[in-house]
C-alpha atoms as a PDB file:
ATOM      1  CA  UNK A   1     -17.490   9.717  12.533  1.00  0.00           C
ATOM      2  CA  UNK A   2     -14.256  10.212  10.748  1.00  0.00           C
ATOM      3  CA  UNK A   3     -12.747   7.515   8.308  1.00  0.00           C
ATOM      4  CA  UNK A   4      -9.206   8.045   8.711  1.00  0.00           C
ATOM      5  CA  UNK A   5      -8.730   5.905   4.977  1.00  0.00           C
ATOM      6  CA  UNK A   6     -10.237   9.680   3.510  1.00  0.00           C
ATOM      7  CA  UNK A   7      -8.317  11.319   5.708  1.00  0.00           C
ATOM      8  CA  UNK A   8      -5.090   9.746   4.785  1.00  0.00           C
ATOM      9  CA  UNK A   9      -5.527  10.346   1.474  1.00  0.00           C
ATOM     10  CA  UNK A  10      -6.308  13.799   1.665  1.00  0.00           C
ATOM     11  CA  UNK A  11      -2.541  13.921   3.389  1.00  0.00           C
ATOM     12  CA  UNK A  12      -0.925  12.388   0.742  1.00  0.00           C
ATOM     13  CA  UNK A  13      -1.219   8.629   1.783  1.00  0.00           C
ATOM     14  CA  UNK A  14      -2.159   6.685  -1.697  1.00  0.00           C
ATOM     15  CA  UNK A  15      -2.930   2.820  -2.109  1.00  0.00           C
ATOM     16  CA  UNK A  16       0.633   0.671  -2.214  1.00  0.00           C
ATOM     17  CA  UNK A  17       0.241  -3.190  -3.558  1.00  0.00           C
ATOM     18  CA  UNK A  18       3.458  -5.104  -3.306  1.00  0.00           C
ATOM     19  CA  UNK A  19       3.940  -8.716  -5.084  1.00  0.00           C
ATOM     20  CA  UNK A  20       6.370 -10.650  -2.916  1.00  0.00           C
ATOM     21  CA  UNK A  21       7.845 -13.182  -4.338  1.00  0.00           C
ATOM     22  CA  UNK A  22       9.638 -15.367  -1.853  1.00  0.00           C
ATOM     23  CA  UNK A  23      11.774 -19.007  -1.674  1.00  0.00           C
ATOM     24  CA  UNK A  24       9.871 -21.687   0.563  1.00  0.00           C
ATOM     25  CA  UNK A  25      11.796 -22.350   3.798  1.00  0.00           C
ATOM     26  CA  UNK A  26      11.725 -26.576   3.430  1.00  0.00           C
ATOM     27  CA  UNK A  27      12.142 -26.452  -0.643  1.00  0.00           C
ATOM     28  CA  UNK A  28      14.396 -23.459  -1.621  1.00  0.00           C
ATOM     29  CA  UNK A  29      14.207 -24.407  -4.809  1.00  0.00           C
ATOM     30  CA  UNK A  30      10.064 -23.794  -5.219  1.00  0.00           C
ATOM     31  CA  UNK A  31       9.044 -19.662  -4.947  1.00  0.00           C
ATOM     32  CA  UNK A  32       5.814 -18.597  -3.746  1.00  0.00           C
ATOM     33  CA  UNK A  33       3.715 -15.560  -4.304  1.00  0.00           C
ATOM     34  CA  UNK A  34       2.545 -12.858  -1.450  1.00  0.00           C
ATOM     35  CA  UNK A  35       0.400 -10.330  -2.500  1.00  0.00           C
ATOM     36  CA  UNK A  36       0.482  -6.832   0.428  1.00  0.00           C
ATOM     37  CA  UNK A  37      -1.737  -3.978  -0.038  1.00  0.00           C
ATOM     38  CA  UNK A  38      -2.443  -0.872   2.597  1.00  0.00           C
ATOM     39  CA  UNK A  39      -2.237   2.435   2.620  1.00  0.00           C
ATOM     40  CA  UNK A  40       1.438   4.135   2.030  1.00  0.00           C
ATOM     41  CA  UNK A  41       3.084   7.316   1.392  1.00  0.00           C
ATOM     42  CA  UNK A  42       4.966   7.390  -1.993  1.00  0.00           C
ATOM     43  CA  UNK A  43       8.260   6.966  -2.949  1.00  0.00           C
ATOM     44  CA  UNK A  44       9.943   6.224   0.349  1.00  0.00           C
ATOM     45  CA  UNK A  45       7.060   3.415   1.367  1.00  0.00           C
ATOM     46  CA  UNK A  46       7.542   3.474   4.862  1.00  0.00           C
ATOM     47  CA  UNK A  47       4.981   0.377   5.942  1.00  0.00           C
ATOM     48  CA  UNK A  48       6.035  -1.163   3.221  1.00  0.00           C
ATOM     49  CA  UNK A  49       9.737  -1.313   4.272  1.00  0.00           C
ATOM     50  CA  UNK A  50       8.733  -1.908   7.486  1.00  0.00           C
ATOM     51  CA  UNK A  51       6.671  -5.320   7.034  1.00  0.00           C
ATOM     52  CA  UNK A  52       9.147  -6.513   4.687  1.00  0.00           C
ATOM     53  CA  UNK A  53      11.726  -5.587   7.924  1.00  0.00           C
ATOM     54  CA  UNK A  54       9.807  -7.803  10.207  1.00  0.00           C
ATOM     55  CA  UNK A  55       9.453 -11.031   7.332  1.00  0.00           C
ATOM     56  CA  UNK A  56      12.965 -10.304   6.988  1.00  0.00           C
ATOM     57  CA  UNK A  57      13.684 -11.131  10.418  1.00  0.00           C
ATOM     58  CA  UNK A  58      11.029 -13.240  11.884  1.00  0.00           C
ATOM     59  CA  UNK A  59       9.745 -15.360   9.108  1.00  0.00           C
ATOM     60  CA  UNK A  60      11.776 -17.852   7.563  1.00  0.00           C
ATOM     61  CA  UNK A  61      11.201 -17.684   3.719  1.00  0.00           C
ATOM     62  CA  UNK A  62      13.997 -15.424   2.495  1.00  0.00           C
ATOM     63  CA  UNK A  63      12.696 -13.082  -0.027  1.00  0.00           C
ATOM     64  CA  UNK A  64      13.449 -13.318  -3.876  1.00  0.00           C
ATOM     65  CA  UNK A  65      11.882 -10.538  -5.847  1.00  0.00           C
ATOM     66  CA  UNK A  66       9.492  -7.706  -4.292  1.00  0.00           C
ATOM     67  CA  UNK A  67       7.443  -5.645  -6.959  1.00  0.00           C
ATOM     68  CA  UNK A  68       5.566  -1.976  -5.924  1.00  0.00           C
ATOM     69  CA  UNK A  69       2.584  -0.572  -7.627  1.00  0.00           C
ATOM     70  CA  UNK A  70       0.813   2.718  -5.524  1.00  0.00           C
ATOM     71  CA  UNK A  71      -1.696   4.545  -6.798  1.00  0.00           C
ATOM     72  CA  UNK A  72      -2.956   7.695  -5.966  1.00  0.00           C
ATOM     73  CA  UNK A  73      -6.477   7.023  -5.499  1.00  0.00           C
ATOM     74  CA  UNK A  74      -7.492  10.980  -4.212  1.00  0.00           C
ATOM     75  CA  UNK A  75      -5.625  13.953  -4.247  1.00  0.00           C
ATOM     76  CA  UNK A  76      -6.438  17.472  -2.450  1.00  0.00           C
ATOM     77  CA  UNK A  77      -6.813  18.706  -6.155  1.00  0.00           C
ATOM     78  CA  UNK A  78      -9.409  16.574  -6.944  1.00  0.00           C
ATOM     79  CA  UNK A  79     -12.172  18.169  -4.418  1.00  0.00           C
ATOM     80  CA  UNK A  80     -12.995  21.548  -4.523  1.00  0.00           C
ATOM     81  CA  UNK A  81     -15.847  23.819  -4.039  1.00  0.00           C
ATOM     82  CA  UNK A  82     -17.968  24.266  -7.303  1.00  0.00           C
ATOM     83  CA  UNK A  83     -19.564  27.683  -5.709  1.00  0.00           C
ATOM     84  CA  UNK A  84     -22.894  26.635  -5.401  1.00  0.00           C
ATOM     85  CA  UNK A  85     -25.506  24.045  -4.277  1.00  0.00           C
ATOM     86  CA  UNK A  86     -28.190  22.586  -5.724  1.00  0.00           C
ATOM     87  CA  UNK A  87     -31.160  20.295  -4.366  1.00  0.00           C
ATOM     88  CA  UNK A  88     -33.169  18.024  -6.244  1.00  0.00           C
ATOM     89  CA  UNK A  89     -36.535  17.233  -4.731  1.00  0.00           C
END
Protein backbone atom coordinates (compact mmCIF):
# COMPACT_ATOMS: atom_id res chain seq x y z
CA UNK A 1 0.00 0.00 0.00
CA UNK A 2 1.25 3.37 -0.97
CA UNK A 3 0.46 6.61 1.13
CA UNK A 4 0.40 9.16 -1.42
CA UNK A 5 0.90 12.01 1.79
CA UNK A 6 4.89 10.37 1.61
CA UNK A 7 4.76 10.38 -1.74
CA UNK A 8 3.84 13.94 -2.17
CA UNK A 9 6.33 15.02 -0.13
CA UNK A 10 9.02 13.26 -1.61
CA UNK A 11 7.84 15.46 -4.92
CA UNK A 12 8.09 18.54 -3.36
CA UNK A 13 4.49 18.91 -1.89
CA UNK A 14 5.08 20.43 1.87
CA UNK A 15 2.29 21.16 4.59
CA UNK A 16 0.40 24.77 3.75
CA UNK A 17 -1.85 26.26 6.84
CA UNK A 18 -3.74 29.35 5.85
CA UNK A 19 -5.60 31.69 8.59
CA UNK A 20 -8.60 33.20 6.84
CA UNK A 21 -9.87 35.86 8.22
CA UNK A 22 -13.21 36.77 6.76
CA UNK A 23 -16.37 39.52 7.33
CA UNK A 24 -19.72 37.66 8.40
CA UNK A 25 -22.31 37.86 5.59
CA UNK A 26 -25.46 39.24 8.07
CA UNK A 27 -22.96 41.54 10.36
CA UNK A 28 -20.13 42.97 8.13
CA UNK A 29 -18.97 44.66 10.75
CA UNK A 30 -17.96 41.28 13.05
CA UNK A 31 -14.76 39.08 11.31
CA UNK A 32 -14.41 35.53 11.83
CA UNK A 33 -11.51 33.17 11.79
CA UNK A 34 -10.98 30.01 9.24
CA UNK A 35 -8.20 28.01 9.81
CA UNK A 36 -7.16 25.60 6.08
CA UNK A 37 -4.46 23.15 6.15
CA UNK A 38 -3.51 20.36 3.26
CA UNK A 39 -0.89 19.52 1.40
CA UNK A 40 0.58 22.31 -1.21
CA UNK A 41 3.39 23.02 -3.41
CA UNK A 42 5.35 26.20 -2.37
CA UNK A 43 5.37 29.49 -3.42
CA UNK A 44 2.69 29.48 -6.08
CA UNK A 45 0.03 27.46 -3.62
CA UNK A 46 -2.05 26.12 -6.14
CA UNK A 47 -5.00 24.43 -3.75
CA UNK A 48 -4.67 27.08 -1.82
CA UNK A 49 -5.66 29.64 -4.52
CA UNK A 50 -7.99 27.43 -5.67
CA UNK A 51 -10.31 26.98 -2.43
CA UNK A 52 -10.02 30.51 -1.73
CA UNK A 53 -11.39 30.76 -5.74
CA UNK A 54 -14.40 28.74 -4.94
CA UNK A 55 -15.23 30.82 -1.22
CA UNK A 56 -14.68 33.65 -3.39
CA UNK A 57 -17.44 32.80 -5.54
CA UNK A 58 -19.83 30.54 -3.86
CA UNK A 59 -19.77 31.48 -0.26
CA UNK A 60 -20.97 34.65 0.87
CA UNK A 61 -18.50 36.01 3.55
CA UNK A 62 -16.15 38.22 1.55
CA UNK A 63 -12.68 37.69 2.67
CA UNK A 64 -10.62 40.26 4.80
CA UNK A 65 -7.12 39.11 5.49
CA UNK A 66 -5.63 35.55 4.39
CA UNK A 67 -2.25 34.56 6.17
CA UNK A 68 0.18 31.42 4.67
CA UNK A 69 2.52 29.39 6.72
CA UNK A 70 4.01 25.93 4.68
CA UNK A 71 6.39 23.95 5.96
CA UNK A 72 8.49 21.57 4.51
CA UNK A 73 7.91 18.65 6.57
CA UNK A 74 10.37 16.01 4.26
CA UNK A 75 12.64 16.67 1.67
CA UNK A 76 14.43 14.07 -0.84
CA UNK A 77 17.65 15.21 1.07
CA UNK A 78 16.60 14.10 4.17
CA UNK A 79 16.54 10.13 3.31
CA UNK A 80 19.36 8.49 2.08
CA UNK A 81 21.07 5.24 2.21
CA UNK A 82 23.52 4.97 5.26
CA UNK A 83 25.40 1.86 3.37
CA UNK A 84 24.60 -0.71 5.62
CA UNK A 85 22.03 -2.62 7.75
CA UNK A 86 21.90 -3.67 10.96
CA UNK A 87 19.46 -6.09 12.99
CA UNK A 88 18.90 -6.13 16.51
CA UNK A 89 17.59 -9.39 17.88
Amino acid sequence: MQDTDFTRQLDGWSLTTAEITYRMPDYRHLLQSFIWQDYDIAPHFPRLIKFLDFWAHNLDGPLAEVRVAHAGILRPLDIRHIGGEWSLH
